[in-house]
Protein backbone atom coordinates (compact mmCIF):
# COMPACT_ATOMS: atom_id res chain seq x y z
CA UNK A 1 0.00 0.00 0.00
CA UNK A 2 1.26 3.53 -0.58
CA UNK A 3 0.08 6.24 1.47
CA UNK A 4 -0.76 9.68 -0.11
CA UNK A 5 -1.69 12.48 2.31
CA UNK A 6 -3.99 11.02 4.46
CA UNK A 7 -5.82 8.38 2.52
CA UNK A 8 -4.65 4.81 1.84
CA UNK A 9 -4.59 3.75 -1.45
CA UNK A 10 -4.43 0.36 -2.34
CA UNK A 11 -2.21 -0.84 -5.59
CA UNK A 12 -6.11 -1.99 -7.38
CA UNK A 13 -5.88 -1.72 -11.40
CA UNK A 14 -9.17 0.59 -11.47
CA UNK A 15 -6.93 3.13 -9.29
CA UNK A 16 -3.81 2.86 -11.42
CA UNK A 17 -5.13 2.74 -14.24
CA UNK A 18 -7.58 6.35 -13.33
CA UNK A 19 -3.90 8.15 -11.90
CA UNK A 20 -2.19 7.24 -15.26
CA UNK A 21 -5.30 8.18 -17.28
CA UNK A 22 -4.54 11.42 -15.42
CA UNK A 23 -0.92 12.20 -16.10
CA UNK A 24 -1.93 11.04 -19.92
CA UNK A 25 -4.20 14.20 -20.00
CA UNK A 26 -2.22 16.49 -18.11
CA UNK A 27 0.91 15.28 -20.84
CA UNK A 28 -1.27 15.97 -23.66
CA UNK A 29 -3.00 19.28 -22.28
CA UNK A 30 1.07 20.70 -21.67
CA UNK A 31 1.79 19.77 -25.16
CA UNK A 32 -0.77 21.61 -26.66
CA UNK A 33 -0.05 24.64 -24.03
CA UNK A 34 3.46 24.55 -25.10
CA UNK A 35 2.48 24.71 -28.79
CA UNK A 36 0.31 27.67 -28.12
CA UNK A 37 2.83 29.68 -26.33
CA UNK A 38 5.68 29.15 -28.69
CA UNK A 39 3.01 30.64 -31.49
CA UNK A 40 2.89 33.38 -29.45
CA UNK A 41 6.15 34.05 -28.59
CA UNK A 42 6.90 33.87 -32.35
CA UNK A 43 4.49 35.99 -32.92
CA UNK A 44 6.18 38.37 -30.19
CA UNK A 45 9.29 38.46 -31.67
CA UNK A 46 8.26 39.01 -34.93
CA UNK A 47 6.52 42.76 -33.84
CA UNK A 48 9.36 43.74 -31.76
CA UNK A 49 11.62 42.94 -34.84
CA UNK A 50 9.08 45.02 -36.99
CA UNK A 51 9.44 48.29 -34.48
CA UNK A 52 12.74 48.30 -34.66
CA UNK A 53 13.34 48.58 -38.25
CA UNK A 54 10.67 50.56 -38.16
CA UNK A 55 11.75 53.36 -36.10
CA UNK A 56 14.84 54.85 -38.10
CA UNK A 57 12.24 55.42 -40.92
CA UNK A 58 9.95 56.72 -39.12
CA UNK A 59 12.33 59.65 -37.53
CA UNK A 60 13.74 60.02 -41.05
CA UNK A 61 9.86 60.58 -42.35
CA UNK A 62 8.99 63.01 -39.67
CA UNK A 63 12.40 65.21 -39.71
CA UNK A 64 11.26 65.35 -43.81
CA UNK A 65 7.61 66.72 -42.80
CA UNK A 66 9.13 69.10 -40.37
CA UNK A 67 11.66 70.16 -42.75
CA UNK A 68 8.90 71.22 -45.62
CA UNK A 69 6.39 72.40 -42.90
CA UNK A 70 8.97 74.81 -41.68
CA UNK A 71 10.42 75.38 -45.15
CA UNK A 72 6.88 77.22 -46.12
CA UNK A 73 7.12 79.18 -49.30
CA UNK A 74 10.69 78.25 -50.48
CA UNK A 75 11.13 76.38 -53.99
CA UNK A 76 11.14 72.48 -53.76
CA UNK A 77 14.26 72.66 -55.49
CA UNK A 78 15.14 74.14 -51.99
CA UNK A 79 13.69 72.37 -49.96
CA UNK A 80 15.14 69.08 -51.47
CA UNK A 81 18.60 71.03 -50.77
CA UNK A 82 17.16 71.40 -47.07
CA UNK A 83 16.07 67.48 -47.00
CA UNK A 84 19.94 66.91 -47.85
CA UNK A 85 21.66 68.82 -45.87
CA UNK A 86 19.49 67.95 -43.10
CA UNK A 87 18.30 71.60 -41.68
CA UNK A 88 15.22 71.67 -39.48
CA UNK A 89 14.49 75.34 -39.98
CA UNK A 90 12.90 77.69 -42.11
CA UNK A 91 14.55 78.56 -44.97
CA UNK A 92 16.66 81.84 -45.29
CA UNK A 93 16.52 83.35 -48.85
């Protein structure tokens, strides 16, 4: 007999067979949990890579609207001269 907490359990088939039904579910159920949260972790990992490529390109796109908000009336011929040299402020004729 094998003692577990404070009930005696004998060694009967019916009861051995019931605790290894048990672990069989609980192996299949952390399979499929396992499964899931490697999806999701992929999934994870994929976005974060995607922000940070993103986020050069996304300064780079918001200095060039500041640069031609704050360029105003100038030529775009200038304000492509602006974009390249990389000033941020109005332009100066």
């Amino acid at each position: 007999m094998m003692r577990l907490r404070t009930r005696l359990v004998g060694s009967s088939p019916r009861v051995l067979g019931v605790y290894q039904d048990g672990v069989r579910e609980f192996i299949g159920r952390k399979l499929r949990l396992t499964g899931r949260l490697s999806g999701v972790a992929e999934m994870l990992v994929g976005s974060i890579g995607k922000i940070a490529r993103n986020t050069t390109g996304d300064r780079r796109r918001k200095t060039v609207r500041l640069i031609v908000g704050n360029a105003g009336g100038c030529w775009i011929a200038r304000v492509r001269l602006l974009i390249k040299l990389g000033v941020m402020y109005g332009c100066n004729p």
